[in-house]
N, C-alpha and C. Protein backbone atom coordinates (compact mmCIF):
# COMPACT_ATOMS: atom_id res chain seq x y z
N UNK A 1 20.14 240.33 147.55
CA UNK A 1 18.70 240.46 147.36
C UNK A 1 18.07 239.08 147.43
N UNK A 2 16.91 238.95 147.77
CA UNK A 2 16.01 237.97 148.07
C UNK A 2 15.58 237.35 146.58
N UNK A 3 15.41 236.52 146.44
CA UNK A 3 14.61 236.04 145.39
C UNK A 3 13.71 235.00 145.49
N UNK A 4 13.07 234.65 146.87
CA UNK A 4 11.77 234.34 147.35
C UNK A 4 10.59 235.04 147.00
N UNK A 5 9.46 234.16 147.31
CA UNK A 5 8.38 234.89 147.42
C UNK A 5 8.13 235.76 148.55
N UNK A 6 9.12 235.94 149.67
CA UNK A 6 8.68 236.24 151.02
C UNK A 6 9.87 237.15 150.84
N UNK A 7 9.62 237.98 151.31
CA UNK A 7 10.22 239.63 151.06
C UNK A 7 10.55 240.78 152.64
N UNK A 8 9.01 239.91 152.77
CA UNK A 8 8.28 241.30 154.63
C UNK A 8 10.20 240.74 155.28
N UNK A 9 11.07 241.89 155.61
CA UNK A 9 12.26 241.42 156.75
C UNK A 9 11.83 240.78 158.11
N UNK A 10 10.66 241.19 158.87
CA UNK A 10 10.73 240.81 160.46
C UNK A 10 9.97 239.75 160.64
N UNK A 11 8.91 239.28 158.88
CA UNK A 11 9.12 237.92 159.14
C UNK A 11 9.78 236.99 158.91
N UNK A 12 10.58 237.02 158.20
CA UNK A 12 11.84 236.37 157.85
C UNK A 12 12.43 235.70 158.99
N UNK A 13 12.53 237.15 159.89
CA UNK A 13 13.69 237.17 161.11
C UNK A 13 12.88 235.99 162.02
N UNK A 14 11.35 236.59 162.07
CA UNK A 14 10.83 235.34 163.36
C UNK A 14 10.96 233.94 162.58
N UNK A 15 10.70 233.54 161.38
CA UNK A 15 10.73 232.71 161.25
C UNK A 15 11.99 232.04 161.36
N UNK A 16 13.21 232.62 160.75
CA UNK A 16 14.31 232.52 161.42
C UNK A 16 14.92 231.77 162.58
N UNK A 17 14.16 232.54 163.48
CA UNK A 17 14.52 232.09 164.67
C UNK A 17 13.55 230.79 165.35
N UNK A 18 12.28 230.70 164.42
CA UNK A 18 11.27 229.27 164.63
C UNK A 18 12.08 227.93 164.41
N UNK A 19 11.99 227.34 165.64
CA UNK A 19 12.43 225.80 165.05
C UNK A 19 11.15 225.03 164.76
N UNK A 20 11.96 223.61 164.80
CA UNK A 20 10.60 222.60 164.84
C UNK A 20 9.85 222.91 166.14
N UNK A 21 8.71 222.29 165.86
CA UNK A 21 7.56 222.61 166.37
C UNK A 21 6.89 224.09 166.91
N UNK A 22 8.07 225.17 166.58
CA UNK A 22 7.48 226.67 167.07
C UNK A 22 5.96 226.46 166.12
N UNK A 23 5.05 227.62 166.63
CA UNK A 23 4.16 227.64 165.72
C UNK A 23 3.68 229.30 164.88
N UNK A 24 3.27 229.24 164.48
CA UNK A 24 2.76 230.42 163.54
C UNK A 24 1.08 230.69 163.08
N UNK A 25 1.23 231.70 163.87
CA UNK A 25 -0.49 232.39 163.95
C UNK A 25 -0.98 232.77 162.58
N UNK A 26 -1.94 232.47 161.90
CA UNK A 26 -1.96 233.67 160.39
C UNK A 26 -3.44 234.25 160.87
N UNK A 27 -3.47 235.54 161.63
CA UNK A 27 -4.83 235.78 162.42
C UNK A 27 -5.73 236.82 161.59
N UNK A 28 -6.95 236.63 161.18
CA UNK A 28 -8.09 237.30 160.75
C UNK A 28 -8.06 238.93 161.18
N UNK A 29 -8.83 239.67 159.99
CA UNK A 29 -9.05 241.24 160.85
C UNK A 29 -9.38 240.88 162.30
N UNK A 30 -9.93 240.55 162.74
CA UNK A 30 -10.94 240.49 163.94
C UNK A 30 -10.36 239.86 165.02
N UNK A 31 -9.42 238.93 164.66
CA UNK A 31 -8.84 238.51 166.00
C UNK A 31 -7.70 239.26 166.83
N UNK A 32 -7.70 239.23 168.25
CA UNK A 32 -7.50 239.27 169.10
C UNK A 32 -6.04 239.51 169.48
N UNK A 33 -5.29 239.63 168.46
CA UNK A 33 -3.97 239.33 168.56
C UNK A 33 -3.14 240.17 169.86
N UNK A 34 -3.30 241.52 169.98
CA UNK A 34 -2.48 241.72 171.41
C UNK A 34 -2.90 241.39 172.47
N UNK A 35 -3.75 240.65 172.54
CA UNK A 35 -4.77 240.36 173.89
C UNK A 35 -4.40 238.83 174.01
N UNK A 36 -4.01 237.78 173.02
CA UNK A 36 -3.80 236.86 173.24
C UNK A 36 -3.03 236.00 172.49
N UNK A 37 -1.92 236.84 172.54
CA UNK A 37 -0.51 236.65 171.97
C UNK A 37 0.50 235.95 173.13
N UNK A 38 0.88 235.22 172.37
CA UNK A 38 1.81 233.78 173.20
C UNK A 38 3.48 235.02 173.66
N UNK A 39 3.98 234.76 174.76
CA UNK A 39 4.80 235.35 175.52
C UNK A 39 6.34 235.65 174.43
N UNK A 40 6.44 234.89 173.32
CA UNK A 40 7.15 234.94 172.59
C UNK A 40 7.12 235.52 171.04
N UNK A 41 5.98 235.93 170.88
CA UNK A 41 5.44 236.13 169.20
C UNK A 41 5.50 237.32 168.89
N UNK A 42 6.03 237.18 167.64
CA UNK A 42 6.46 238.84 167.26
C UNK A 42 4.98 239.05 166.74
N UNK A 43 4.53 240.05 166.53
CA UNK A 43 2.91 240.71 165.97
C UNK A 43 3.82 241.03 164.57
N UNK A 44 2.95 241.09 163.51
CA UNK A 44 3.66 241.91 162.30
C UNK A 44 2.02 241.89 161.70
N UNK A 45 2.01 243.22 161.46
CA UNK A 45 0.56 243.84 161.34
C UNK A 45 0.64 243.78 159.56
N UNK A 46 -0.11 242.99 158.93
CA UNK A 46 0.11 243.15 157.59
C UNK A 46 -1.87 244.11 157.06
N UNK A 47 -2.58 244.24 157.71
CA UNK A 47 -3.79 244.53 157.84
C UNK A 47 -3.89 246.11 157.46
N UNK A 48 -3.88 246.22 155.91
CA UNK A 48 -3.78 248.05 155.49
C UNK A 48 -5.12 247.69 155.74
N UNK A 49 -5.60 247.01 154.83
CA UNK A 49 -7.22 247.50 154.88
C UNK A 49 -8.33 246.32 155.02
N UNK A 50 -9.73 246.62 155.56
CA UNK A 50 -10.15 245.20 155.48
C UNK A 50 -10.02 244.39 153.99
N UNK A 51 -9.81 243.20 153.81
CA UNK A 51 -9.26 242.70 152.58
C UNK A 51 -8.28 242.59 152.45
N UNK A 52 -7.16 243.41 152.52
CA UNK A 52 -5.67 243.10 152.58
C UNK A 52 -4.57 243.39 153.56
N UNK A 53 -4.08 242.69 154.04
CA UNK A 53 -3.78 241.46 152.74
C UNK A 53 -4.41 240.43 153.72
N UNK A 54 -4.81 239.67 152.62
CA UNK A 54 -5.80 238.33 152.70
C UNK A 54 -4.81 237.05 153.43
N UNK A 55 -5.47 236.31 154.53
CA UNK A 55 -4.78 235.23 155.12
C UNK A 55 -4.55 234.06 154.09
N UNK A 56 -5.05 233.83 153.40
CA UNK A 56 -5.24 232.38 152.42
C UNK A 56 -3.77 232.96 151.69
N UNK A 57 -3.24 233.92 151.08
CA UNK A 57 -2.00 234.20 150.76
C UNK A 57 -0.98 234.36 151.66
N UNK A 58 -1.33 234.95 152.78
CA UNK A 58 -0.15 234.58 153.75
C UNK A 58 0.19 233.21 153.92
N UNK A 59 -0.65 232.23 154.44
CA UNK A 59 -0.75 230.94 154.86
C UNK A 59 0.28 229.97 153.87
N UNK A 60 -0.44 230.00 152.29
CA UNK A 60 0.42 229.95 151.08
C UNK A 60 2.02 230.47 151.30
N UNK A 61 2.59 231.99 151.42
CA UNK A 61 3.59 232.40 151.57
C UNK A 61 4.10 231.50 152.58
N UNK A 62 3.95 231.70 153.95
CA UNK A 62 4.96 231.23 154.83
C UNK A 62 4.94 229.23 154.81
N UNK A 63 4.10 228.73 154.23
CA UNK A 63 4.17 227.80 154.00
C UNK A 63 4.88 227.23 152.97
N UNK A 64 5.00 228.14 152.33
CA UNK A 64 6.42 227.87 151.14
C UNK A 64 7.90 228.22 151.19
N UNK A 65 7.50 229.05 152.59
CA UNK A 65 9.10 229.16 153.42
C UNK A 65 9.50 228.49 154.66
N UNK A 66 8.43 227.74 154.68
CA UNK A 66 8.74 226.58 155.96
C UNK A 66 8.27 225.65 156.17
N UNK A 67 8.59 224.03 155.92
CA UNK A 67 7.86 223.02 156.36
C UNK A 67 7.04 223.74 157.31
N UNK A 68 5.72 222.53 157.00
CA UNK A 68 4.36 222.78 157.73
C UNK A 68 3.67 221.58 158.40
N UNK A 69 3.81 220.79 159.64
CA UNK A 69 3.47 219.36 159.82
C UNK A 69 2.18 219.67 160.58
N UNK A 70 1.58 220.34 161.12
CA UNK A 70 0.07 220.55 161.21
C UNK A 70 -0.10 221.86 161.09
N UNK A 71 -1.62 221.96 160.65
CA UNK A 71 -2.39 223.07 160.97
C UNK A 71 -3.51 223.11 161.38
N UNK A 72 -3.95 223.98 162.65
CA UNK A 72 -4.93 224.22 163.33
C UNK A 72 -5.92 225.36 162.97
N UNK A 73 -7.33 225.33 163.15
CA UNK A 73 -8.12 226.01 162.44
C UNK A 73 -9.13 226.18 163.86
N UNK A 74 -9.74 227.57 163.87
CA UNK A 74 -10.35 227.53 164.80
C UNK A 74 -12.24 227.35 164.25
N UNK A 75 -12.57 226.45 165.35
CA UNK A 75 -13.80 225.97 164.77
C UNK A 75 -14.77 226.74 164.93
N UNK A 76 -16.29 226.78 164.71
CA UNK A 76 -17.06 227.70 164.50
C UNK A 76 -18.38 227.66 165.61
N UNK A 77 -18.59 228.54 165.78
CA UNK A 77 -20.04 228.76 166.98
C UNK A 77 -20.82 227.85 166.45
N UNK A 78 -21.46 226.68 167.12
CA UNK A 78 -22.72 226.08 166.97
C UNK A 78 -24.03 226.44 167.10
N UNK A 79 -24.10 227.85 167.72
CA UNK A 79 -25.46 228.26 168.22
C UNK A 79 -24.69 230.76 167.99
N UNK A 80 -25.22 230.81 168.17
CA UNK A 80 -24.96 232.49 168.34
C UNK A 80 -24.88 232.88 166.87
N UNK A 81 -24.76 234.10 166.87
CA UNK A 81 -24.44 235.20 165.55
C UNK A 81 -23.91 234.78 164.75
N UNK A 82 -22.85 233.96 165.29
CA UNK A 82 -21.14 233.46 164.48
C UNK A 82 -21.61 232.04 163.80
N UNK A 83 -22.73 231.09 164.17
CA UNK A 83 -22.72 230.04 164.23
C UNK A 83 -22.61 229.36 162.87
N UNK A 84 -22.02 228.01 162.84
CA UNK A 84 -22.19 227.86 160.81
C UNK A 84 -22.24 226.35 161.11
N UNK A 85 -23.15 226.08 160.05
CA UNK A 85 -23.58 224.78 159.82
C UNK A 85 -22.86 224.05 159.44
N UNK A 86 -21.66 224.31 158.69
CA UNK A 86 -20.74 223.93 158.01
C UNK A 86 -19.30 224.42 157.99
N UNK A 87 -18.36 223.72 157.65
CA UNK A 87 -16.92 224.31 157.64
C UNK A 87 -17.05 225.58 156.84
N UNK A 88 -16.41 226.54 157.64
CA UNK A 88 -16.27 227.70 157.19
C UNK A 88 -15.30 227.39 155.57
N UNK A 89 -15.77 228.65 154.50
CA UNK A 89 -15.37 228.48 153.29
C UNK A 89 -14.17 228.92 152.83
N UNK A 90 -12.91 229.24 153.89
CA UNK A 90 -12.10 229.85 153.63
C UNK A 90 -10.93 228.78 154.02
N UNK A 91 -11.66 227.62 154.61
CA UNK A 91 -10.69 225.99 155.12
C UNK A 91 -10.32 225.61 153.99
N UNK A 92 -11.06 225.43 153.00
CA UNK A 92 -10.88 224.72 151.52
C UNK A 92 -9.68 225.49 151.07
N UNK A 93 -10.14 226.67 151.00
CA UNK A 93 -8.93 227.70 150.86
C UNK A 93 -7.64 227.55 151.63
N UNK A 94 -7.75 226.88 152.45
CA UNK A 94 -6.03 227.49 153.24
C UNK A 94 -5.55 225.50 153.05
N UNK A 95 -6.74 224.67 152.93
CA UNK A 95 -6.24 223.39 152.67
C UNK A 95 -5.40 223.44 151.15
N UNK A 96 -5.82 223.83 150.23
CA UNK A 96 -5.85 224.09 149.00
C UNK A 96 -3.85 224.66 148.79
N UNK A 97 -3.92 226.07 149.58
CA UNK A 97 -2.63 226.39 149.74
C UNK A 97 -1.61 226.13 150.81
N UNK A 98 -2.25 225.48 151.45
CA UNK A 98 -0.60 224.16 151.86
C UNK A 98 -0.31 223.45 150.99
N UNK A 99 -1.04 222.77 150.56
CA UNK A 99 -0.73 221.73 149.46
C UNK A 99 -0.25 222.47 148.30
N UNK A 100 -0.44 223.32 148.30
CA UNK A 100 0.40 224.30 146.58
C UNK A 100 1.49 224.59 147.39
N UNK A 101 1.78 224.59 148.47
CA UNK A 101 2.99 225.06 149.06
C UNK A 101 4.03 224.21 149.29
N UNK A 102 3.35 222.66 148.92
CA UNK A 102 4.21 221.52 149.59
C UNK A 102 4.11 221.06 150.78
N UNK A 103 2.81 221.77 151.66
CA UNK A 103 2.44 221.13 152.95
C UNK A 103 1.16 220.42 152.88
N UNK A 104 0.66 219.80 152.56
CA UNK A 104 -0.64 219.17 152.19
C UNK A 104 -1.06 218.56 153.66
N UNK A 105 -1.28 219.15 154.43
CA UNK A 105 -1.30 218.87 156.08
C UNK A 105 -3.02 218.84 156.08
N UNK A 106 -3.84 218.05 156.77
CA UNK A 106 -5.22 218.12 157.05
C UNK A 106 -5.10 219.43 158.36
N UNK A 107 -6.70 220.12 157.96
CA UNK A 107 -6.89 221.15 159.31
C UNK A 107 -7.28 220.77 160.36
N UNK A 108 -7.05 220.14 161.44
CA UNK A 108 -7.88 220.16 162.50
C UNK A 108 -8.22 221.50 163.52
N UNK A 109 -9.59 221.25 163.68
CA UNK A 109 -10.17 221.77 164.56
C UNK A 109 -9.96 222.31 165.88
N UNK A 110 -10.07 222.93 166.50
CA UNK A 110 -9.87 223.32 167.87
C UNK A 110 -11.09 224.42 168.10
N UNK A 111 -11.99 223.85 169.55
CA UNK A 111 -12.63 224.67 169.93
C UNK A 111 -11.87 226.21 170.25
N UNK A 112 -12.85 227.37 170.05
CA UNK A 112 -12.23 228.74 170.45
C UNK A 112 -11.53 228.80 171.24
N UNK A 113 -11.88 228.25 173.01
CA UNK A 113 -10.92 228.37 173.88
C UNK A 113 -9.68 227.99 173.78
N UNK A 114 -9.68 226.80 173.65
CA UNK A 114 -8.54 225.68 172.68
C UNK A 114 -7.76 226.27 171.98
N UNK A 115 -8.60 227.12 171.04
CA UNK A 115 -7.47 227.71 170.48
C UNK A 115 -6.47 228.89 170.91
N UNK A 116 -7.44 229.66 171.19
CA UNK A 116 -6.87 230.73 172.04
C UNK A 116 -5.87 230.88 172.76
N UNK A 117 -6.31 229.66 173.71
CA UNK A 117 -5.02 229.12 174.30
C UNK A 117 -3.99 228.38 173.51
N UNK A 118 -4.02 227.67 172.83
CA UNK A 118 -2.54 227.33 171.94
C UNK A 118 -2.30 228.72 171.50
N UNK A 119 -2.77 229.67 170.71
CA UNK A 119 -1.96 230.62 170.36
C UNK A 119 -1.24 231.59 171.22
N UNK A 120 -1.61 231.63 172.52
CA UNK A 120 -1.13 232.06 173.23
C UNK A 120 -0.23 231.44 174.71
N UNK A 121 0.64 230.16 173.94
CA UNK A 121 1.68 229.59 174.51
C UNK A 121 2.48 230.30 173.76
N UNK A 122 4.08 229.81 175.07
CA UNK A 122 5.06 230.43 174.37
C UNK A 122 6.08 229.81 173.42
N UNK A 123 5.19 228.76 172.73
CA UNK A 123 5.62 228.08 171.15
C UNK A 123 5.33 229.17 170.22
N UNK A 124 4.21 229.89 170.18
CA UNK A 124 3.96 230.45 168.83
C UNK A 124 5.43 231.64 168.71
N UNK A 125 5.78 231.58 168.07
CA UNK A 125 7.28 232.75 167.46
C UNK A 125 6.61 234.05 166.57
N UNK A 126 5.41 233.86 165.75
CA UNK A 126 5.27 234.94 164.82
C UNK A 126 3.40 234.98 165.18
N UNK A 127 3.06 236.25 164.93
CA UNK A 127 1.46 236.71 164.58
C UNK A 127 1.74 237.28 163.75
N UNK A 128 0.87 236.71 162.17
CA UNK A 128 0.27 237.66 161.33
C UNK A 128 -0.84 238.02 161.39
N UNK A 129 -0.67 239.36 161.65
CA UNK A 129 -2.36 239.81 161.55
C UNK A 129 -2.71 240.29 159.97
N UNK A 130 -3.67 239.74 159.75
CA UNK A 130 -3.92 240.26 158.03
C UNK A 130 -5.56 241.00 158.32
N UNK A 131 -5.72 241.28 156.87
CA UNK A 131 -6.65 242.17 156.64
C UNK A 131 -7.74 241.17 156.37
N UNK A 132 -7.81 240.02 156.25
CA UNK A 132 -8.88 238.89 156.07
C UNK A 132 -10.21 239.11 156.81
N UNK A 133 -11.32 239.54 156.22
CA UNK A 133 -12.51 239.86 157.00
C UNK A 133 -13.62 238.60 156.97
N UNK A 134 -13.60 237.64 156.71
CA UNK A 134 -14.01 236.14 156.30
C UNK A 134 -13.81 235.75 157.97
N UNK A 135 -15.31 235.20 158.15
CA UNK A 135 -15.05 234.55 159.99
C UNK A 135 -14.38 233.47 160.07
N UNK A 136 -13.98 233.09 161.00
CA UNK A 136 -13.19 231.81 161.02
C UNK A 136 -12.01 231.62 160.61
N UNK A 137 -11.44 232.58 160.13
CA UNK A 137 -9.98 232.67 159.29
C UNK A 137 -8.65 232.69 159.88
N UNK A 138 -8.71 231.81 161.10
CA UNK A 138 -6.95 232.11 161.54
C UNK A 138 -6.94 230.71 161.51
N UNK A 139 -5.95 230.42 161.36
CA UNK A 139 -4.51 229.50 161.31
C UNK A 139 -3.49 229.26 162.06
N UNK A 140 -3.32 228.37 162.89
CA UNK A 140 -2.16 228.19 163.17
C UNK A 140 -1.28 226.75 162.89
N UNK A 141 0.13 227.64 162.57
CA UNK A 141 1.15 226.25 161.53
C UNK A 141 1.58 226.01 162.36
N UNK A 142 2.12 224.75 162.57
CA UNK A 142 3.43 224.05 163.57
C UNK A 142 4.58 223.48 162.21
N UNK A 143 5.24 224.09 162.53
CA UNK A 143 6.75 224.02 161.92
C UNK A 143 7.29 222.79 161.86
N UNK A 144 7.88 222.15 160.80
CA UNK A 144 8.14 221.09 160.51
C UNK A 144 9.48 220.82 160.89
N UNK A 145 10.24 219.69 160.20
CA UNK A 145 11.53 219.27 160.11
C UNK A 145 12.16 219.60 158.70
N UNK A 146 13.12 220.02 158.31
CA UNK A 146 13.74 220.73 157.16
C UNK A 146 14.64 219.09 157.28
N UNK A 147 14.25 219.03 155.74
CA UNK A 147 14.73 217.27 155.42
C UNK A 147 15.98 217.70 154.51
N UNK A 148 16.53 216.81 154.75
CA UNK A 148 17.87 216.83 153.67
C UNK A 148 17.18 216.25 151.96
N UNK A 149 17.33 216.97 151.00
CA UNK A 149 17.16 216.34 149.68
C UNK A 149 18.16 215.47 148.96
């Protein structure tokens, strides 16, 4: 039996099989995930309902099961529906839980396309899709180096 915080089996397995630098999607209700999923990434649908399960706890979870040496955040419309004056309020949040995780990594930015396209190289190994209904809410980790203590 497991005695982690991380329990789900098939992410285990992708992560598993992630080395350094694979990366890891943690994607919002709303995003896009079979449409622009990297040639290698397992999908694992964690999304019962809008709300859960929430990305800021995933992000936390798999970040406490795997070095984390960047994370990418996708940035926000300057002009349209989506547009925000400011860093979306859910960055603080996912900055907040790397660093409780032991990854205290800064977010950088990536325009939408930008991102889109990194998540859909064939580095990324895992998509979580969560139930996170908060705009702006995906993530993507790049996998660290597992250090000797």
């Amino acid at each position: 039996m497991l005695t982690g915080t991380l329990l789900h089996p098939q992410i285990l397995d992708a992560l598993a099989g992630a080395g350094h630098g694979a990366l890891v999607l943690v994607a919002d209700a709303n995003y896009p995930a079979t449409t622009t999923r990297g040639p290698n990434a397992r999908i694992v649908y964690l999304n019962l309902r809008p709300g859960t399960v929430g990305a800021v706890i995933v992000a936390e979870t798999l970040a406490a099961q795997v070095p984390v040496e960047e994370a990418l955040v996708m940035a926000p419309n300057t002009s349209g529906p989506y547009a925000m004056a400011s860093d979306p309020p859910i960055w603080a949040r996912f900055a907040a839980a790397l660093a409780a995780a032991g990854s205290p990594v800064p977010l950088r930015p990536l325009e939408r396309s930008a991102f889109y396209a990194a998540a859909g190289t064939p580095e990324v190994a895992l998509t979580v899709v969560t139930g996170e209904t908060e705009v702006y809410a995906n993530l993507l980790l790049r996998v660290g180096v597992v250090r000797q203590s």
